[in-house]
N, C-alpha and C. Protein backbone atom coordinates (compact mmCIF):
# COMPACT_ATOMS: atom_id res chain seq x y z
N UNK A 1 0.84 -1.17 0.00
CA UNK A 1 0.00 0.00 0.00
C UNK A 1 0.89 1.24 0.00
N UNK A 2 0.52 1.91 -1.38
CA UNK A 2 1.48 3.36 -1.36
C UNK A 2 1.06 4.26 -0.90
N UNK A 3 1.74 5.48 -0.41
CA UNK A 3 0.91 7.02 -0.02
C UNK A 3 1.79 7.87 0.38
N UNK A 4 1.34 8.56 0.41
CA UNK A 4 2.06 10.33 -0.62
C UNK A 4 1.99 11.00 0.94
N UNK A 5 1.80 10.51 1.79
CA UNK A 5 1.33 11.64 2.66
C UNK A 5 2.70 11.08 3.81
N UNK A 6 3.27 11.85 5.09
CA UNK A 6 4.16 11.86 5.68
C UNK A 6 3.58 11.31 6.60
N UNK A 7 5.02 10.16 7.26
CA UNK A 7 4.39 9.63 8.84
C UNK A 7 4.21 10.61 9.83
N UNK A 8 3.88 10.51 10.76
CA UNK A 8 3.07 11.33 12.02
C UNK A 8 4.34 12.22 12.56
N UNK A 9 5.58 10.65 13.14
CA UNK A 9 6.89 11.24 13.29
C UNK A 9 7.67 11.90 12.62
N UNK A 10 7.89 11.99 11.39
CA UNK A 10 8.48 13.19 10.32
C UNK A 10 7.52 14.31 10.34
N UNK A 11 6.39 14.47 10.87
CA UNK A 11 5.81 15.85 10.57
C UNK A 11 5.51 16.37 11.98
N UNK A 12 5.73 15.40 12.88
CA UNK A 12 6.35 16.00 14.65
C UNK A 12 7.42 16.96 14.66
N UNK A 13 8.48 15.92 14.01
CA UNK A 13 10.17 16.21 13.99
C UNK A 13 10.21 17.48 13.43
N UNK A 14 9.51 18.26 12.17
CA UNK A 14 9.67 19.10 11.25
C UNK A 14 8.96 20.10 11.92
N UNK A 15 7.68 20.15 12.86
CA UNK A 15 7.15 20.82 13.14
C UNK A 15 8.23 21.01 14.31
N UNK A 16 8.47 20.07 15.25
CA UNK A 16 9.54 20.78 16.46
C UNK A 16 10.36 21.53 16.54
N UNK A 17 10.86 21.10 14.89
CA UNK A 17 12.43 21.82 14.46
C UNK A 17 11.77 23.64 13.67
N UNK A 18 11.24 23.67 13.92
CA UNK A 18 10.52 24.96 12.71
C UNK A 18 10.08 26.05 14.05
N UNK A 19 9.63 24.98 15.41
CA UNK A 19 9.12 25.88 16.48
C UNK A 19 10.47 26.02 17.26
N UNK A 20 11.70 25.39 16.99
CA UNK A 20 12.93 25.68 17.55
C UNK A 20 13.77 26.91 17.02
N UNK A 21 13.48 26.69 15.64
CA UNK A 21 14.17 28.07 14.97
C UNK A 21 13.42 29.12 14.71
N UNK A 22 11.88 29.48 15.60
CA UNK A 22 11.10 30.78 15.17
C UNK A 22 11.67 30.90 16.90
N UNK A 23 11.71 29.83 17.61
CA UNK A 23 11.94 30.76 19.34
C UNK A 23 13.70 31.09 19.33
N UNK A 24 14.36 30.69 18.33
CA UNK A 24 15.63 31.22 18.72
C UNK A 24 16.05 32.06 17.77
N UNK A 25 15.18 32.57 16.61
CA UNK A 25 15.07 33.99 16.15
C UNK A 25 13.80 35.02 17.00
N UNK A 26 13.32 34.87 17.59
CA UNK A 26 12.17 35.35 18.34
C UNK A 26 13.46 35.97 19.93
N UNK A 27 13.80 35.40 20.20
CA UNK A 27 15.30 35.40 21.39
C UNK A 27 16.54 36.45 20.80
N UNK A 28 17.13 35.83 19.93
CA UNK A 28 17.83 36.67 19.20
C UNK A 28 17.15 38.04 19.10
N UNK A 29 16.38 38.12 18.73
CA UNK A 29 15.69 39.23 17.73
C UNK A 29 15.40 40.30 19.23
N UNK A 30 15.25 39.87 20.47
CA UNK A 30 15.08 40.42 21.72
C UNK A 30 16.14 40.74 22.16
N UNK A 31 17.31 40.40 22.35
CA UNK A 31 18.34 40.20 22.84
C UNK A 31 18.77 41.79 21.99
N UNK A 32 18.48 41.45 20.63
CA UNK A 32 19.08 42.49 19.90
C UNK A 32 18.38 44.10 19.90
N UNK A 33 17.20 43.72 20.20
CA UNK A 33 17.08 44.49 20.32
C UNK A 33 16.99 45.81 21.48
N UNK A 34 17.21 44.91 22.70
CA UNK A 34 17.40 45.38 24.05
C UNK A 34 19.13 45.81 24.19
N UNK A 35 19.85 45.15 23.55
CA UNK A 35 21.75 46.08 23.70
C UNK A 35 21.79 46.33 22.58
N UNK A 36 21.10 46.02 21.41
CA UNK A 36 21.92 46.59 19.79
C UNK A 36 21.74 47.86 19.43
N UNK A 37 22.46 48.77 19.26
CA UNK A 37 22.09 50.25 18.94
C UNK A 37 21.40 50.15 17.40
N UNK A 38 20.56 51.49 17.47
CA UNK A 38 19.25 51.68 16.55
C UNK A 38 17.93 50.55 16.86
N UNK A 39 17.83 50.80 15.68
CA UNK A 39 16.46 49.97 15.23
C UNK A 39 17.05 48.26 14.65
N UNK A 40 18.24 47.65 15.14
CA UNK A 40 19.00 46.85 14.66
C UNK A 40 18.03 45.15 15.15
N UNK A 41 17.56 45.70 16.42
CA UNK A 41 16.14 44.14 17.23
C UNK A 41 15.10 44.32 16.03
N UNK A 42 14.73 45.20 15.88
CA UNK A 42 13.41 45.22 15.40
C UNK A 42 13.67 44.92 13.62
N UNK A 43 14.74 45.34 12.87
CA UNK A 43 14.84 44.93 11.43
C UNK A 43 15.24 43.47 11.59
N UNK A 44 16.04 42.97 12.67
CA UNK A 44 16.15 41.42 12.80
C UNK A 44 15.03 40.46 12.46
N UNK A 45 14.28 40.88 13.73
CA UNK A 45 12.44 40.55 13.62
C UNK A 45 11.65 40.32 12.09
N UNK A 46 11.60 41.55 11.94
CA UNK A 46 10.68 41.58 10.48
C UNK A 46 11.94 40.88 9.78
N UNK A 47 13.36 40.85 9.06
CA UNK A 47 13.86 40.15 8.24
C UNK A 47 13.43 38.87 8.74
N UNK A 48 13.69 38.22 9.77
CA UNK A 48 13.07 36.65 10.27
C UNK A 48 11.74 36.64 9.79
N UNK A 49 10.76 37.40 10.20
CA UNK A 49 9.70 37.06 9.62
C UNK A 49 9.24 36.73 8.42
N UNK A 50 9.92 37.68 7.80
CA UNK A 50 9.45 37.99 5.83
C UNK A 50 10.42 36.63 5.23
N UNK A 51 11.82 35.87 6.10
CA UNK A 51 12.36 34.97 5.35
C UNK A 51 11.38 34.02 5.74
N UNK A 52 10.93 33.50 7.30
CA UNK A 52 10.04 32.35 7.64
C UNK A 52 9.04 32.32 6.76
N UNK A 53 7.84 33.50 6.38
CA UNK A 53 6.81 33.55 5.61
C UNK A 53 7.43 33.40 3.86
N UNK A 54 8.41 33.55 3.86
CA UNK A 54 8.89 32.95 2.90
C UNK A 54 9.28 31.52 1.94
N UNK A 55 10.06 31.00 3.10
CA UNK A 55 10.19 29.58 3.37
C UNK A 55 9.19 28.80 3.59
N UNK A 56 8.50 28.96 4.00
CA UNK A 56 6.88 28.46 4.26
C UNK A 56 6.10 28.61 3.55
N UNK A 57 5.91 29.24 2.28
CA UNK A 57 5.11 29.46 1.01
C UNK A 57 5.73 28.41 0.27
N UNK A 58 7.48 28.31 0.61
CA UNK A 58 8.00 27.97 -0.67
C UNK A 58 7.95 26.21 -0.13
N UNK A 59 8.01 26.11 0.70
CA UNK A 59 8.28 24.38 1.96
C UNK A 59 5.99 24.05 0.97
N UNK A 60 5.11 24.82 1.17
CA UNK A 60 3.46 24.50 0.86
C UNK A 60 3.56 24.34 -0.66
N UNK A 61 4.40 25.25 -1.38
CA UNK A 61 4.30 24.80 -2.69
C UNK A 61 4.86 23.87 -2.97
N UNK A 62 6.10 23.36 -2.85
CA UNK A 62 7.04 22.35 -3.16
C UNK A 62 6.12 21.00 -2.99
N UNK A 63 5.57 21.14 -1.09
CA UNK A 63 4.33 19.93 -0.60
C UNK A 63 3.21 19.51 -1.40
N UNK A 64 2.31 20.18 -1.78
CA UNK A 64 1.38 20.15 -2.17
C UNK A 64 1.03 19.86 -3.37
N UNK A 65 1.77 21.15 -4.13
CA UNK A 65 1.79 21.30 -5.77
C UNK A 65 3.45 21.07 -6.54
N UNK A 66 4.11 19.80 -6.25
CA UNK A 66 5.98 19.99 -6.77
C UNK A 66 5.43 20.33 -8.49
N UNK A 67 4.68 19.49 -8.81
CA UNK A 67 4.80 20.02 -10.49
C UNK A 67 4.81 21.65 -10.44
N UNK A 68 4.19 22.00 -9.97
CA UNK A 68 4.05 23.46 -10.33
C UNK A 68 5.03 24.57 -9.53
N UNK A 69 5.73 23.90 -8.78
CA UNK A 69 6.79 24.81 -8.33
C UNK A 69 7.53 25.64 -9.18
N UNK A 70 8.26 26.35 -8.86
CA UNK A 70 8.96 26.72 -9.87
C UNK A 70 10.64 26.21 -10.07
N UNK A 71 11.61 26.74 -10.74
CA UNK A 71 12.74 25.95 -10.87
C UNK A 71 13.52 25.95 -9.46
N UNK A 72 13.67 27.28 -9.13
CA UNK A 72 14.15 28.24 -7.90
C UNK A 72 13.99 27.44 -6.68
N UNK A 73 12.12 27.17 -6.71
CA UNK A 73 11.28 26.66 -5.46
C UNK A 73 12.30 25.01 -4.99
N UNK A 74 12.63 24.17 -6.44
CA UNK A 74 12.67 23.41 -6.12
C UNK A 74 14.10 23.04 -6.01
N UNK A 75 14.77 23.86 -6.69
CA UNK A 75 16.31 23.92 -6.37
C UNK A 75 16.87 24.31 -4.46
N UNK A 76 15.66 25.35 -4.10
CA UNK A 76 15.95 25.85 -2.89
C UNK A 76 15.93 24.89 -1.92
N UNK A 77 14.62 24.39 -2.13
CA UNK A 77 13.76 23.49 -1.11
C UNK A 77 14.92 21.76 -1.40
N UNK A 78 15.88 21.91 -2.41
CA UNK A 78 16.41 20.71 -2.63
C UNK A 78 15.41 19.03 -2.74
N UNK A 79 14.26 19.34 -3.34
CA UNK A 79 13.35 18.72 -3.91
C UNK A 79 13.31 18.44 -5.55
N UNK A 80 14.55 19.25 -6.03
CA UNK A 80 14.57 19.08 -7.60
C UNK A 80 15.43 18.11 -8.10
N UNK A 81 15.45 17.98 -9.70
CA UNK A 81 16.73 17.17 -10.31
C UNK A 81 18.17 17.40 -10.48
N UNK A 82 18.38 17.08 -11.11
CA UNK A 82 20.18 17.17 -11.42
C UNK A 82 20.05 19.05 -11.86
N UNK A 83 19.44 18.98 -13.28
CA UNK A 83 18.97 20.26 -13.39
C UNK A 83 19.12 21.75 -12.41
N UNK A 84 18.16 21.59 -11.97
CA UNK A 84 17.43 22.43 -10.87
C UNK A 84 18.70 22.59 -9.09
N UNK A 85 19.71 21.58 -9.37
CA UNK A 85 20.43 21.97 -8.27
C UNK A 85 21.69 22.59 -9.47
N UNK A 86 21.95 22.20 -10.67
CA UNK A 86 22.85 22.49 -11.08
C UNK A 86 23.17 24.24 -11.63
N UNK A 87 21.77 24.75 -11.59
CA UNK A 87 21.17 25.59 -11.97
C UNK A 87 21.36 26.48 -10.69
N UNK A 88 21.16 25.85 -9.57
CA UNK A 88 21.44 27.06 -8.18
C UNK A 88 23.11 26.92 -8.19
N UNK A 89 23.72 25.67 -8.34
CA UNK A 89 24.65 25.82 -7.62
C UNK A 89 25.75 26.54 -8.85
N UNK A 90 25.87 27.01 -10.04
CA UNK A 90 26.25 27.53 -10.70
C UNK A 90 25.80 29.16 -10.22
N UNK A 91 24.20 29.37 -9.88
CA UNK A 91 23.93 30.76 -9.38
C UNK A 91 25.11 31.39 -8.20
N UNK A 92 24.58 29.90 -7.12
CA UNK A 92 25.81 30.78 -6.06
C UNK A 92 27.37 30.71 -6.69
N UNK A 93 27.82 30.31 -7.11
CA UNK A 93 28.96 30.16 -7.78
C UNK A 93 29.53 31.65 -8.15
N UNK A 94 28.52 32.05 -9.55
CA UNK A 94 28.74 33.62 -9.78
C UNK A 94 28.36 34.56 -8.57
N UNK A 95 27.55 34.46 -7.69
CA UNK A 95 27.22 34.75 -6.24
C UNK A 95 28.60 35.46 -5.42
N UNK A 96 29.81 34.08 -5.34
CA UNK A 96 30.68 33.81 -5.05
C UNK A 96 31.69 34.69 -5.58
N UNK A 97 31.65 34.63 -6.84
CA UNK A 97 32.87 35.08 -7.46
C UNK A 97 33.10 36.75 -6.81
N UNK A 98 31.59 37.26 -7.19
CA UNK A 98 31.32 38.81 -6.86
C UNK A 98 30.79 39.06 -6.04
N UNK A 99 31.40 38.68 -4.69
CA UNK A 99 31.02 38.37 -3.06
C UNK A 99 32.15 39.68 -2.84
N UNK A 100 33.82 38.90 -2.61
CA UNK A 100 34.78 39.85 -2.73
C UNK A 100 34.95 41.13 -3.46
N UNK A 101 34.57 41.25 -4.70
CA UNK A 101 34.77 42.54 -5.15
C UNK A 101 33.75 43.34 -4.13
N UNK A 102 32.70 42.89 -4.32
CA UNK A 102 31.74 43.91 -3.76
C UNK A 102 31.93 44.00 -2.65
N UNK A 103 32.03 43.39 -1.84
CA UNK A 103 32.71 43.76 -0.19
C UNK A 103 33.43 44.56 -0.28
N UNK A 104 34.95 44.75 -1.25
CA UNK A 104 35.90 45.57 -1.25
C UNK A 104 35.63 46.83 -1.72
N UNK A 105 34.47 47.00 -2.52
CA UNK A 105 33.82 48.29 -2.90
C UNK A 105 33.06 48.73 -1.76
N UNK A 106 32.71 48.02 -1.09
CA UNK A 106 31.51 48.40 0.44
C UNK A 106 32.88 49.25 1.18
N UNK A 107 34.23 48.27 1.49
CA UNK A 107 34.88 48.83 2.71
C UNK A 107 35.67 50.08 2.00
N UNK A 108 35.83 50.10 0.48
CA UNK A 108 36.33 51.14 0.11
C UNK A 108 35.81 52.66 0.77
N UNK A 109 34.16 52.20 0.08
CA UNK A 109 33.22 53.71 0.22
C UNK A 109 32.92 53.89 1.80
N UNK A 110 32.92 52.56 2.60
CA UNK A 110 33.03 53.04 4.24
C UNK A 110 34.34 53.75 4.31
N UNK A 111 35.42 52.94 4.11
CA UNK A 111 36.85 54.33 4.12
C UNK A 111 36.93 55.57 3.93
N UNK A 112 36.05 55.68 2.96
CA UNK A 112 35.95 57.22 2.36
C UNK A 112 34.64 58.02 2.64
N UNK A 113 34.15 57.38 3.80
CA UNK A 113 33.31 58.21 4.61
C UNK A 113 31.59 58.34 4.70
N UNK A 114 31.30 56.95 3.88
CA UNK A 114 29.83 56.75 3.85
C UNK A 114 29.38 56.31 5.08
N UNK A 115 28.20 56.16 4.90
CA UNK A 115 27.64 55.85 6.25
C UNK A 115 27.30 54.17 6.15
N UNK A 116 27.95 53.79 7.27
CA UNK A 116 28.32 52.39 6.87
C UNK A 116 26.74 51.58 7.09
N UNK A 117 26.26 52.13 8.29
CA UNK A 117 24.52 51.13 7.48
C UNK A 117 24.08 51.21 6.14
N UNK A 118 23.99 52.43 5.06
CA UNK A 118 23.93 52.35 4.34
C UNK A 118 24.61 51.15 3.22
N UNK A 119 25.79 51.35 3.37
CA UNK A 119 26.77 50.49 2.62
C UNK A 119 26.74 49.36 2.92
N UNK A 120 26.43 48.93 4.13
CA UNK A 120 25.89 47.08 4.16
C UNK A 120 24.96 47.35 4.19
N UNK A 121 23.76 48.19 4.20
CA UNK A 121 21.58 47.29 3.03
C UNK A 121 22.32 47.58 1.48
N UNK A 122 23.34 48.19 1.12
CA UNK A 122 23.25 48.35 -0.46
C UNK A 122 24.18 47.21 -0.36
N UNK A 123 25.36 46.73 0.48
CA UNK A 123 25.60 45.49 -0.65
C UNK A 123 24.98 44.15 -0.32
N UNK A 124 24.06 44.26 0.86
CA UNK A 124 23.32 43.35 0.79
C UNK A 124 22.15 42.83 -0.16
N UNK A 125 21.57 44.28 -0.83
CA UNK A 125 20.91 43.93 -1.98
C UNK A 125 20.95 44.17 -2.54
N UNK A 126 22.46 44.28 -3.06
CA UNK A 126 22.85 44.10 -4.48
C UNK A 126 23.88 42.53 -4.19
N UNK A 127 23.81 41.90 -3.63
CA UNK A 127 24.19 40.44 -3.25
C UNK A 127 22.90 39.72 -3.72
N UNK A 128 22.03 39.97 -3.37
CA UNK A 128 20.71 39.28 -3.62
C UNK A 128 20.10 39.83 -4.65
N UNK A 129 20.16 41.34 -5.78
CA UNK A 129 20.24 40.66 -7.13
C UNK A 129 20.99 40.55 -8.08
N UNK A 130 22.74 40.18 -7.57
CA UNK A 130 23.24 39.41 -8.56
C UNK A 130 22.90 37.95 -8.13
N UNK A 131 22.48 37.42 -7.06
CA UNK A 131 21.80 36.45 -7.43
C UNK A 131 20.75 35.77 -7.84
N UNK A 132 19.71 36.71 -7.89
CA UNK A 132 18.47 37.10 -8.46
C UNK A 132 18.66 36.51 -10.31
N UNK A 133 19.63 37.94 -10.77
CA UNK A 133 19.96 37.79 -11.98
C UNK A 133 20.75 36.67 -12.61
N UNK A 134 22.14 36.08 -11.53
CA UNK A 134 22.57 35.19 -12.36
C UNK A 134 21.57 33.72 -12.17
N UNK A 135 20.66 33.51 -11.13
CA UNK A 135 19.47 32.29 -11.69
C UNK A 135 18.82 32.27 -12.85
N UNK A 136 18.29 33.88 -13.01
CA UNK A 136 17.58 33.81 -14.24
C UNK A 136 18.62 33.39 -15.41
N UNK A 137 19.31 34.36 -15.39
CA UNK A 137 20.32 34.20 -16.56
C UNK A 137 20.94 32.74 -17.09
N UNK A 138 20.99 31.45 -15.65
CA UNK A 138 21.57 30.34 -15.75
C UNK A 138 20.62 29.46 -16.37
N UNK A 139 19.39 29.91 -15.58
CA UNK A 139 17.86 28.85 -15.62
C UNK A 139 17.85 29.20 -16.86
N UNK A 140 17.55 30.48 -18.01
CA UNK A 140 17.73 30.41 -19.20
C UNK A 140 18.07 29.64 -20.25
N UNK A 141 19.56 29.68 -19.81
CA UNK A 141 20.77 28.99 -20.75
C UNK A 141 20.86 27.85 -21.03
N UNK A 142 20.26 27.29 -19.36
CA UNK A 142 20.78 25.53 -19.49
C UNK A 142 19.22 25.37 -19.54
């Protein structure tokens, strides 16, 4: 007798482990925000949140609907083929390459007097879309 659906104990285990890592970003996220200067607790928070509600769209699609995931969904979630991991792991790759430069352009323009929160949210998202871009660009090709 076949079936698609998860034993009781794998969806205990997954649920325990999911309520372990929202209370020790929930902790963190307090901690930080009670000694971290600025608003540094509270952007912790909402980034945890917006990645969990993230991961959790992407963990229901993968579950429910895998045909219809997308390439990304299933490369992330490591639910895909040869394809679909070869396709991320070439993304982080170029990821990689232009990790260092761009750091060295971040500590340049902190040297020369920017304001360094600024300069880590800009190379943080511009980290996330050259990786944005080189998925598309890879998922394309191959």
């Amino acid at each position: 007798m076949s079936t698609d659906r998860r034993p009781r104990t794998q969806t205990a285990l997954a649920l325990g482990i999911v309520l372990a890592i929202i209370a020790l970003l929930v902790a963190t996220g307090l901690l930080l925000r009670e000694h971290a200067p600025g608003n540094m607790g509270l952007g912790f928070l909402q980034g945890a949140a917006v990645a969990m509600v993230a991961g959790g769209v992407v963990a229901w699609r993968v579950g429910r609907r895998p045909e219809r995931a997308t390439t990304f969904e299933r490369a992330w979630s490591q639910t895909g083929d040869e394809r679909d991991d070869a396709v991320l792991t070439r993304s982080l790759a170029v990821l990689g390459l232009l990790a260092l430069p761009l750091t060295g352009v971040a500590g340049i323009a902190i040297g020369l007097g920017a304001a360094v929160q600024m300069v880590v949210a800009l190379l943080l998202f511009t980290q996330v879309a050259v990786l944005a871009v080189a998925f598309a660009v890879v998922n394309r090709r191959s």
